[in-house]
Protein backbone atom coordinates (compact mmCIF):
# COMPACT_ATOMS: atom_id res chain seq x y z
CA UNK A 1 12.01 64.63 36.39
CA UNK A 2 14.48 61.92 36.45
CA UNK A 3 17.54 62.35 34.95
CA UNK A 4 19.25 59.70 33.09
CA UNK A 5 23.10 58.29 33.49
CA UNK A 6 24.53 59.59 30.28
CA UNK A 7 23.53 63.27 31.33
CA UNK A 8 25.18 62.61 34.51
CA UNK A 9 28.33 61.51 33.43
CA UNK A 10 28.27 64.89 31.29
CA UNK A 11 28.72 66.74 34.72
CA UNK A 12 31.16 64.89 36.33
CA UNK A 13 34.68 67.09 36.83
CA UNK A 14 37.58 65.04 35.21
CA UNK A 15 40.67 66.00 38.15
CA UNK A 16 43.39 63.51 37.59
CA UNK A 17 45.17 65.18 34.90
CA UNK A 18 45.42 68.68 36.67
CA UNK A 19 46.25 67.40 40.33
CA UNK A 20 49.39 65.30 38.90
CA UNK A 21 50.71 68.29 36.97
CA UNK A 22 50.27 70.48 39.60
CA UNK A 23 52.10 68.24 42.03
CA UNK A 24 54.99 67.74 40.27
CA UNK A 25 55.68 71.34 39.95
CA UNK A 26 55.54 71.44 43.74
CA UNK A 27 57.85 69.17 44.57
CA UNK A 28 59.95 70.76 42.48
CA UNK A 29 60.00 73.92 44.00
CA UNK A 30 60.15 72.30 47.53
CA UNK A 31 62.92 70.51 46.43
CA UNK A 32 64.82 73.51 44.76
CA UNK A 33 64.14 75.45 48.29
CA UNK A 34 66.24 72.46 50.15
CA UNK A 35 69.18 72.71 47.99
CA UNK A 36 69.29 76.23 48.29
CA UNK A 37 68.44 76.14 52.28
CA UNK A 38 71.60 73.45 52.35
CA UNK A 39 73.98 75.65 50.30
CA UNK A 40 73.30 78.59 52.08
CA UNK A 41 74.20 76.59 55.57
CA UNK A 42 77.43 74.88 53.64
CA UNK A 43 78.14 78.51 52.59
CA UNK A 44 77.44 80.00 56.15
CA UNK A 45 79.92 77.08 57.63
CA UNK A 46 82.47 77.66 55.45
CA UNK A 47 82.34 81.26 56.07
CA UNK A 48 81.91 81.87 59.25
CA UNK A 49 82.36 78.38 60.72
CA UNK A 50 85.76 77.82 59.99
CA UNK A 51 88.65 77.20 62.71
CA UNK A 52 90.53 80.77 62.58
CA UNK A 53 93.82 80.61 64.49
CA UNK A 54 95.72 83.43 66.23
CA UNK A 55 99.47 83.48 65.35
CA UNK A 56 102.39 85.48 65.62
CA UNK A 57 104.61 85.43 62.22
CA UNK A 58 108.00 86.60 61.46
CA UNK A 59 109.46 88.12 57.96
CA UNK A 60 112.45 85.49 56.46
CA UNK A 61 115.24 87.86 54.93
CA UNK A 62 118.09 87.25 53.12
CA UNK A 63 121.72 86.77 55.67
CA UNK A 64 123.56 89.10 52.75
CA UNK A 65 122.93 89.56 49.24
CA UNK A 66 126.38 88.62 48.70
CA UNK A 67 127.45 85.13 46.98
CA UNK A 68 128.03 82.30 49.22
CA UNK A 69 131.63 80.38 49.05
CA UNK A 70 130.23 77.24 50.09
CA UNK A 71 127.85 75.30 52.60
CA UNK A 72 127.97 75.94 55.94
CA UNK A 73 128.43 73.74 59.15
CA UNK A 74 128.95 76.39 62.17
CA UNK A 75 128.62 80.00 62.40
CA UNK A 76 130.22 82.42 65.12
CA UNK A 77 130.97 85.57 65.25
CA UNK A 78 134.41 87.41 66.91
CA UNK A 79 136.54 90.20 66.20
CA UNK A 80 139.08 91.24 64.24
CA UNK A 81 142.49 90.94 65.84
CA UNK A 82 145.69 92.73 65.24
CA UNK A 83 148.61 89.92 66.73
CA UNK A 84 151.08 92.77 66.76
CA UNK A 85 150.06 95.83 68.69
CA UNK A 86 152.04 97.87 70.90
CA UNK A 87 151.74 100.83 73.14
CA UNK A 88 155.34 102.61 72.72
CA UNK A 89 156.22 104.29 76.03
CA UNK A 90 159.81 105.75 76.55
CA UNK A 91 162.50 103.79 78.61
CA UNK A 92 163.01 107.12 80.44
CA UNK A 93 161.13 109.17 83.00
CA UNK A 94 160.82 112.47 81.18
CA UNK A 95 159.18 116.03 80.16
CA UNK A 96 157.86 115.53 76.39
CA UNK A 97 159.36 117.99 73.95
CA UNK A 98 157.70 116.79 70.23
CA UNK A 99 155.82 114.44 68.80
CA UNK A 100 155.63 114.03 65.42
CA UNK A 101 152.51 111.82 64.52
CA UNK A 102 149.24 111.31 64.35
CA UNK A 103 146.30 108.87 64.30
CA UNK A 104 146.12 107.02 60.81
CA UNK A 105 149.29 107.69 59.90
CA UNK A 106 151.81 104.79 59.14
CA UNK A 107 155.06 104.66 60.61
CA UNK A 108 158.46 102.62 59.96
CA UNK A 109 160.74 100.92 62.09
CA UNK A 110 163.34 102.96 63.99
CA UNK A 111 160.72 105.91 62.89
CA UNK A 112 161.43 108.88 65.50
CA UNK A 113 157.86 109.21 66.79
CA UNK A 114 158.58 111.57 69.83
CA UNK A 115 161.48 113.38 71.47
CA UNK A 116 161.89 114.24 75.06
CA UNK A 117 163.46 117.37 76.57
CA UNK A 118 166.88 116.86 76.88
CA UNK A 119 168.54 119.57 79.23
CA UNK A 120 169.62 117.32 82.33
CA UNK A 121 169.91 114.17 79.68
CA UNK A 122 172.65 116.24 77.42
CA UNK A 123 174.37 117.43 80.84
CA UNK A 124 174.87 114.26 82.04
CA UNK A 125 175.67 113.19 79.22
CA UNK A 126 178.45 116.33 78.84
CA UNK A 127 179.93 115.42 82.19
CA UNK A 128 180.55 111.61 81.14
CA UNK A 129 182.27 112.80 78.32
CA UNK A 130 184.84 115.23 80.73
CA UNK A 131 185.36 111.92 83.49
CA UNK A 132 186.45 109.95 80.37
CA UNK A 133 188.71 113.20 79.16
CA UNK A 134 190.10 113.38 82.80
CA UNK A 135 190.63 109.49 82.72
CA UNK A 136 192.48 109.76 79.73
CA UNK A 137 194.93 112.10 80.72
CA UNK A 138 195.52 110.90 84.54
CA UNK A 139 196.82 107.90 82.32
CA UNK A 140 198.85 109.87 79.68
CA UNK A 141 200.78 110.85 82.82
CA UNK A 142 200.98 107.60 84.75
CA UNK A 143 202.75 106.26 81.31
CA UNK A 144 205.21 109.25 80.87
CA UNK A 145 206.41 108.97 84.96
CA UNK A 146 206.80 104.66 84.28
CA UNK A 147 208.84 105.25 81.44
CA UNK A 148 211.30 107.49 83.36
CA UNK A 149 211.33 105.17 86.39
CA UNK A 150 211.93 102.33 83.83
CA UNK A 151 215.03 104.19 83.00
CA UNK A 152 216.12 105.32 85.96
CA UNK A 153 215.92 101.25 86.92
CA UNK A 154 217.99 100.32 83.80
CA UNK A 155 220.78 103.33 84.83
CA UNK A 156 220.84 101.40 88.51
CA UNK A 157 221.41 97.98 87.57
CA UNK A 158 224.31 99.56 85.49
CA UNK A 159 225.50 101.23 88.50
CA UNK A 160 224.91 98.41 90.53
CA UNK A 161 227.53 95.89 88.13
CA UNK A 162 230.09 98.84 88.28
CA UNK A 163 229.61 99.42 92.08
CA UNK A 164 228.84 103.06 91.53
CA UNK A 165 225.67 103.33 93.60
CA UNK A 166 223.99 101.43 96.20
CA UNK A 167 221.63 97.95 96.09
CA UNK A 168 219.07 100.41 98.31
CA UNK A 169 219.14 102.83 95.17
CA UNK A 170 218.57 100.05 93.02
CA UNK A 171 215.93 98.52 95.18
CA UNK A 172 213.80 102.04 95.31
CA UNK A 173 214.47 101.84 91.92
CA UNK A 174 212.36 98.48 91.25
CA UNK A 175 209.58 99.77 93.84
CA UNK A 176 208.88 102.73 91.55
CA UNK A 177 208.40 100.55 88.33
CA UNK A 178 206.18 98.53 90.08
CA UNK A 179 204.27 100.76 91.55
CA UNK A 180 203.34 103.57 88.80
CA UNK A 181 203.05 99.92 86.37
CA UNK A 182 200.36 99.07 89.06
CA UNK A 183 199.05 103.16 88.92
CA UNK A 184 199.12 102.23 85.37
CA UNK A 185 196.75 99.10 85.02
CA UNK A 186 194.20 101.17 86.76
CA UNK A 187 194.31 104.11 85.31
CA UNK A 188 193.53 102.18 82.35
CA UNK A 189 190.59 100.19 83.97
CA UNK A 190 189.71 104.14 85.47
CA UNK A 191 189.56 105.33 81.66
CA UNK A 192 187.45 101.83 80.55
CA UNK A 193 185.07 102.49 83.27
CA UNK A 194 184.49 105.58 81.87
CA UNK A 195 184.39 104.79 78.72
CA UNK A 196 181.31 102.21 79.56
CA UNK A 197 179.79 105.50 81.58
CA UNK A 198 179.44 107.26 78.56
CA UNK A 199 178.01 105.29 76.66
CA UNK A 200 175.45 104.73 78.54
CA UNK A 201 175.05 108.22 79.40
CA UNK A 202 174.67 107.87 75.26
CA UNK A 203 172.04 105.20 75.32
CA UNK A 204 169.87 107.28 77.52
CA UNK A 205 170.46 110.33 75.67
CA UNK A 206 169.12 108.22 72.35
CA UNK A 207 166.33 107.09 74.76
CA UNK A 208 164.87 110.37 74.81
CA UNK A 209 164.07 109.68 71.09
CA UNK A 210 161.02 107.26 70.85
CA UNK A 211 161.33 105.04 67.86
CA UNK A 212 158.45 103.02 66.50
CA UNK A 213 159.23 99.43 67.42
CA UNK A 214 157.95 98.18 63.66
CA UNK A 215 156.48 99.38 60.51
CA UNK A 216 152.48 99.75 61.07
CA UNK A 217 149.47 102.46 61.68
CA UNK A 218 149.20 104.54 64.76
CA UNK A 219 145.78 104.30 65.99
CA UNK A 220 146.04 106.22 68.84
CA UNK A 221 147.93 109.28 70.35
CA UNK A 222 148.04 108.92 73.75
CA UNK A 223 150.21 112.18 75.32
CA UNK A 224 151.03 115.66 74.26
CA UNK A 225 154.17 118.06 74.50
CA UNK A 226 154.48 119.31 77.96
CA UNK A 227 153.11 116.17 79.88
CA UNK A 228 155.40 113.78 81.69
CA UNK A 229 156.29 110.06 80.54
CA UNK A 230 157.07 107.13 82.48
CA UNK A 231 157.95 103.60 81.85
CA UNK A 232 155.84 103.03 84.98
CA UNK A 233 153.14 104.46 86.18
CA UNK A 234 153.34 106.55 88.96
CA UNK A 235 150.02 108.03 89.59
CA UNK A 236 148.83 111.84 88.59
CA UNK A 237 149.02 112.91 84.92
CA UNK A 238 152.05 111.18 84.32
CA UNK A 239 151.35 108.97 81.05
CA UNK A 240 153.02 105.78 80.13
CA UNK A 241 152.69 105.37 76.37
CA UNK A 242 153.31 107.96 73.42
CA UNK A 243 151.24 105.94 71.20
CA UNK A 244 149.76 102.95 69.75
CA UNK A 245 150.54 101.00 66.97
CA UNK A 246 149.22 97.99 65.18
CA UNK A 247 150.47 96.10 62.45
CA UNK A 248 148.13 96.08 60.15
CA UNK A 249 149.50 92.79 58.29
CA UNK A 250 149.21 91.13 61.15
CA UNK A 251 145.28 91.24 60.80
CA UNK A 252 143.12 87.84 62.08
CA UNK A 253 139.68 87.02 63.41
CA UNK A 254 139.50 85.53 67.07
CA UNK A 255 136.12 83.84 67.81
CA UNK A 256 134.70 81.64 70.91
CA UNK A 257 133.61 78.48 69.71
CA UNK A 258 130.82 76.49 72.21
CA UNK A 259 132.43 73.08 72.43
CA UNK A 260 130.12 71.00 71.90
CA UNK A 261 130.20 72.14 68.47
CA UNK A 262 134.45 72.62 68.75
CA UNK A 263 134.84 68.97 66.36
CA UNK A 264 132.77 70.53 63.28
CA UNK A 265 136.19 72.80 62.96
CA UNK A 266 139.74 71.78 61.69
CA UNK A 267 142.55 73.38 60.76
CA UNK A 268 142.88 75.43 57.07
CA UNK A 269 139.03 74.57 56.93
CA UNK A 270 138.03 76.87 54.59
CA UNK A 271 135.93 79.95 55.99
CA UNK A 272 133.27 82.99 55.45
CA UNK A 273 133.64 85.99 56.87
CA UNK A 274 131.30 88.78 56.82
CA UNK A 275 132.07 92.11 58.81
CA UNK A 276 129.30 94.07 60.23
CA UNK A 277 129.62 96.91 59.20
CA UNK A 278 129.59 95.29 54.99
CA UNK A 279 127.03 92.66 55.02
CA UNK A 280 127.13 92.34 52.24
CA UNK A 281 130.42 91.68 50.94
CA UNK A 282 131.45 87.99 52.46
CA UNK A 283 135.39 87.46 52.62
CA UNK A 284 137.62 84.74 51.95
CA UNK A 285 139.43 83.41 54.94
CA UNK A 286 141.13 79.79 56.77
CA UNK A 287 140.98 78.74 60.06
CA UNK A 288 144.95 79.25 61.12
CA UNK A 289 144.97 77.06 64.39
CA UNK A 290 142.81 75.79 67.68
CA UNK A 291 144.21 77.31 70.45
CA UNK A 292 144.70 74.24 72.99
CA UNK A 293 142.51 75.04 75.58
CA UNK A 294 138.83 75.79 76.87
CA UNK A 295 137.28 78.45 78.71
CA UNK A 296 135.58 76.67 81.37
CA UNK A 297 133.94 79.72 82.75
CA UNK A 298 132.28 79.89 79.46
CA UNK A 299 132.62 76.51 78.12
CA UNK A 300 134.13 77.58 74.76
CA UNK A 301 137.42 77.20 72.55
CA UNK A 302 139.40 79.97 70.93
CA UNK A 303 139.88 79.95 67.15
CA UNK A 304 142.29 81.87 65.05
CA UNK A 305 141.24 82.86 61.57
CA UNK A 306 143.24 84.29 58.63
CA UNK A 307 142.14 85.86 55.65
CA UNK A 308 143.23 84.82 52.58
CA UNK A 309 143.43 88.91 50.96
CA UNK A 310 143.71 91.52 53.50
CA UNK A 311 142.15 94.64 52.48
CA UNK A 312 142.07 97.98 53.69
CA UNK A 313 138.22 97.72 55.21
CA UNK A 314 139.25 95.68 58.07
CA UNK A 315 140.03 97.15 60.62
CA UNK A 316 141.10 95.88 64.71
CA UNK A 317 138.05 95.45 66.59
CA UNK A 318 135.60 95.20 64.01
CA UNK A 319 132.72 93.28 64.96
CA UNK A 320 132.29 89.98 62.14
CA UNK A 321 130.88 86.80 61.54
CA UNK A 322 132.33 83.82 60.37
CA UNK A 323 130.56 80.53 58.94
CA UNK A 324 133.15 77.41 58.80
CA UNK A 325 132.16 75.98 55.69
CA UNK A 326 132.41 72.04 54.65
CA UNK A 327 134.81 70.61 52.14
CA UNK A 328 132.09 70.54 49.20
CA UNK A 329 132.82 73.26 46.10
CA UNK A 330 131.70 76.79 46.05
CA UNK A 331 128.54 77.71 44.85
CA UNK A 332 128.05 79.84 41.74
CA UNK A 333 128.14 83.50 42.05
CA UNK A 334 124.70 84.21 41.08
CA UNK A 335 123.40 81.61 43.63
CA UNK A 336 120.29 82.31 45.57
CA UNK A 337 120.83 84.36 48.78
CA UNK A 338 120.91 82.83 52.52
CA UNK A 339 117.99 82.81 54.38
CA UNK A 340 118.01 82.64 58.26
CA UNK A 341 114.84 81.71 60.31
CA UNK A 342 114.21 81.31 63.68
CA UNK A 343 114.22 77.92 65.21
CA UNK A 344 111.02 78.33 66.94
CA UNK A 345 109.59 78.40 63.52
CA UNK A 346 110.38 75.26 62.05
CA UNK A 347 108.14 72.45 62.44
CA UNK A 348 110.27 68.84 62.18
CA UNK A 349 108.55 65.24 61.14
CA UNK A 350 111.03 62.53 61.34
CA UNK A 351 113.39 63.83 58.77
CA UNK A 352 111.10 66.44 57.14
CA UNK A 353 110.98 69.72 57.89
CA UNK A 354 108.78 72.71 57.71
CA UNK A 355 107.58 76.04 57.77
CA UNK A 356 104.16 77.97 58.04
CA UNK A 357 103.55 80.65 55.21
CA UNK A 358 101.22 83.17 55.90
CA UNK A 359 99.26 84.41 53.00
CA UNK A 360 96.09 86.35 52.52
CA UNK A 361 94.72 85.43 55.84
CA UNK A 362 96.11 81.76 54.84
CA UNK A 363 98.40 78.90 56.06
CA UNK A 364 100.37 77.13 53.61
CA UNK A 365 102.56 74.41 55.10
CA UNK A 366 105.70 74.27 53.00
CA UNK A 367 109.34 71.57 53.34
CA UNK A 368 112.29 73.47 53.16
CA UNK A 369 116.30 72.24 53.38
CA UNK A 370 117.72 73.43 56.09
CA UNK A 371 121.18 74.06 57.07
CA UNK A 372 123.52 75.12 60.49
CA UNK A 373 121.59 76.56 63.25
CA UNK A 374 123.66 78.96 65.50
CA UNK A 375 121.93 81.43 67.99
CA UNK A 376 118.66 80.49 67.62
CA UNK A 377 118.29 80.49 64.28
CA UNK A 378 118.58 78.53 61.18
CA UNK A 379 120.08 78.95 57.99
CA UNK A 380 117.71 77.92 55.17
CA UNK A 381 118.83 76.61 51.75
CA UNK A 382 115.74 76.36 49.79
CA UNK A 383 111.86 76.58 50.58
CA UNK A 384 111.75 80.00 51.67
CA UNK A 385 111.79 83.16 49.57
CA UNK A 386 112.95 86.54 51.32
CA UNK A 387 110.14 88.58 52.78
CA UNK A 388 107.75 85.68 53.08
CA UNK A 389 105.87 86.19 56.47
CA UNK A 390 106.65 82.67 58.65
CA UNK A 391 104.39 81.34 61.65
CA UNK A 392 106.59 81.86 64.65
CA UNK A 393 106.63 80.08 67.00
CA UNK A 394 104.29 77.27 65.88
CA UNK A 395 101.42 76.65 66.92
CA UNK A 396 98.79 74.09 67.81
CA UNK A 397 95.54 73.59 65.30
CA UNK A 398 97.63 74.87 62.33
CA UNK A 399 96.09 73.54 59.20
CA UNK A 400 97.19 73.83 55.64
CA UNK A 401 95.01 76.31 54.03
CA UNK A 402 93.44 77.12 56.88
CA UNK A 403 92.60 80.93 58.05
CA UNK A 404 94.67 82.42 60.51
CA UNK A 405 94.89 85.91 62.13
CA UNK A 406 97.93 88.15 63.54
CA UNK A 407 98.01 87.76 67.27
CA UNK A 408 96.83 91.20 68.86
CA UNK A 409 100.29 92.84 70.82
């Protein structure tokens, strides 16, 4: 049986509503599935993609925890000095009998530090003192026979007028005078020569007491009782000083200045010291003079340094280090502590200059003010903290913020 249009239309399938809706929601979730696919690569990139360079790093630390007297142009470093030292020896080759000191003690001048034996000294000496007794009276004796020849001379020429005794008796006469007178003069240069003879059989008698030549320490004991002591040395165990001592007012720092860097110093330029062994206790001191002349074997200049206090802590031969500072005011005593970097791990623009900080795997690039560079290294005034770990040397590919890794030793 035929059917008829209107029951046909009654089965047709309307599909235009449910195939839009349905696509829609697809390219949704296509579309969601990208983004995710794309933040999951950026992700991956930035995780594992990333430029990770090796480095080597450094810790900054602080020069001293000590205040700073001022800004520095040079550093150095020297020794303490003593300008008056002396190894006392004895003027005398002899046996030593005492000696009274020790190491650290201080002395006086004209102190008695040691006494040699005296036996042969004092005999000599007792002898002298007999020639000069002898002398004395050979003389007595020469003056008792002129004075009775002068009057036997005086009774002649009285004769003589009253024709009573010869001219030949008065002529023997005259030749007697003048001869014990001539007896006479030297006997009297016979007792000053022995006069001079003892004393200087005195002066070597009060050589066998050695006397501190000035007031100071004695650092050093150099013999002991029994051993023998010579001006010069003459080989064996024969010593040639008692001991040595310094004066310890006489303190200074002598340090080797390259030239090239000789004109950043004057003289009474105002300078830090810091000994070795206290770091952290700086030390006011002023450059006393430029000694004239180079060292062309090592292309440097002497400087002398004085302190301005001396104070029982330094001692000669002390190892220090001295930074010549510039004419600009002290810094307050609660000012932030030196920092000294290696060269090799600054990083210079033009006039900028900087450092890498390490940090959690990270590079930071960060401008600091720097100040003298001596040795290799460089004093830095702000930018750096103590302990932060520097990139040093620097290296090529360094980004800031970018990862970084300790080079494997």
């Amino acid at each position: 049986m035929p059917l008829d249009s209107e029951t046909l239309g009654s089965l047709r399938i309307e599909r235009t509503t449910e195939n839009s809706g349905g696509g829609g929601r697809k390219i949704l979730v296509w579309s969601a599935i990208a983004a995710a696919v794309i933040a999951v690569g950026v992700t991956a990139v930035l995780a594992f993609g990333a430029k990770t360079t090796e480095v080597t790093t450094v810790t900054a630390e602080a020069l001293t925890t000590g205040p700073s007297l001022g800004n520095a142009v040079l550093n150095a470093s020297g020794y303490v000095v003593a300008r008056r030292m002396s190894t006392v020896s004895s003027k005398v080759t002899g046996k030593i009998a005492e000696i009274f000191v020790e190491e650290g003690m201080a002395v006086e001048k004209g102190q008695v530090l040691a006494r040699l034996d005296p036996v042969n000294t004092s005999t000599i000496l007792t002898m002298a003192h007999r020639e000069l007794e002898a002398s004395k009276r050979n003389l007595a004796e020469i003056e008792v026979r002129l004075a009775e020849a002068q009057r036997n001379l005086a009774r002649n020429e009285a004769l003589v007028k009253q024709q009573l005794v010869s001219q030949t008796a008065l002529d023997a006469s005259k030749a007697e005078v003048n001869a014990l007178a001539a007896r006479l003069a030297a006997s009297q240069a016979q007792v000053k020569i022995a006069e001079s003879g003892l004393a200087m059989r005195r002066n070597d008698f009060d050589d066998l007491e050695i006397k501190a030549p000035f007031a100071g320490v004695v650092i050093s004991k150099d013999a002991q009782p029994g051993e023998m002591i010579s001006p010069m040395s003459s080989g064996g165990f024969t010593r040639t000083g008692i001991a040595t001592i310094v004066d310890m007012d006489s303190r200074e720092v002598e340090v080797d200045v390259n030239e090239s860097y000789i004109n950043r110093v004057k003289n009474n330029q105002r300078v830090e010291a810091t000994l070795d062994a206290y770091p952290d206790s700086p030390i006011a001191a002023r450059v006393i003079n430029i000694v004239p002349t180079a060292d062309r074997t090592k292309a440097t200049v002497k400087v002398r340094i004085g302190f301005e206090k001396l104070e029982a802590r330094i001692l000669p031969d002390m190892g220090i280090k001295v930074r010549f500072l510039d004419d600009s005011p002290a810094p307050a005593a609660n000012a932030a502590p030196r920092i000294r970097v290696p060269a090799a791990a600054l990083q210079r623009e033009g006039d900028n200059t900087y450092v890498w900080v390490v940090s959690d795997g990270r590079a930071e690039r960060r401008a600091v003010k720097v100040g003298a560079e001596s040795e290799g290294s460089v004093e830095v005034s702000a930018g750096v903290a103590n302990g932060d770990e520097l990139v040093s040397p620097v290296v090529q590919g360094l980004e800031d913020g970018g990862k970084v890794k300790l080079k494997a030793s």
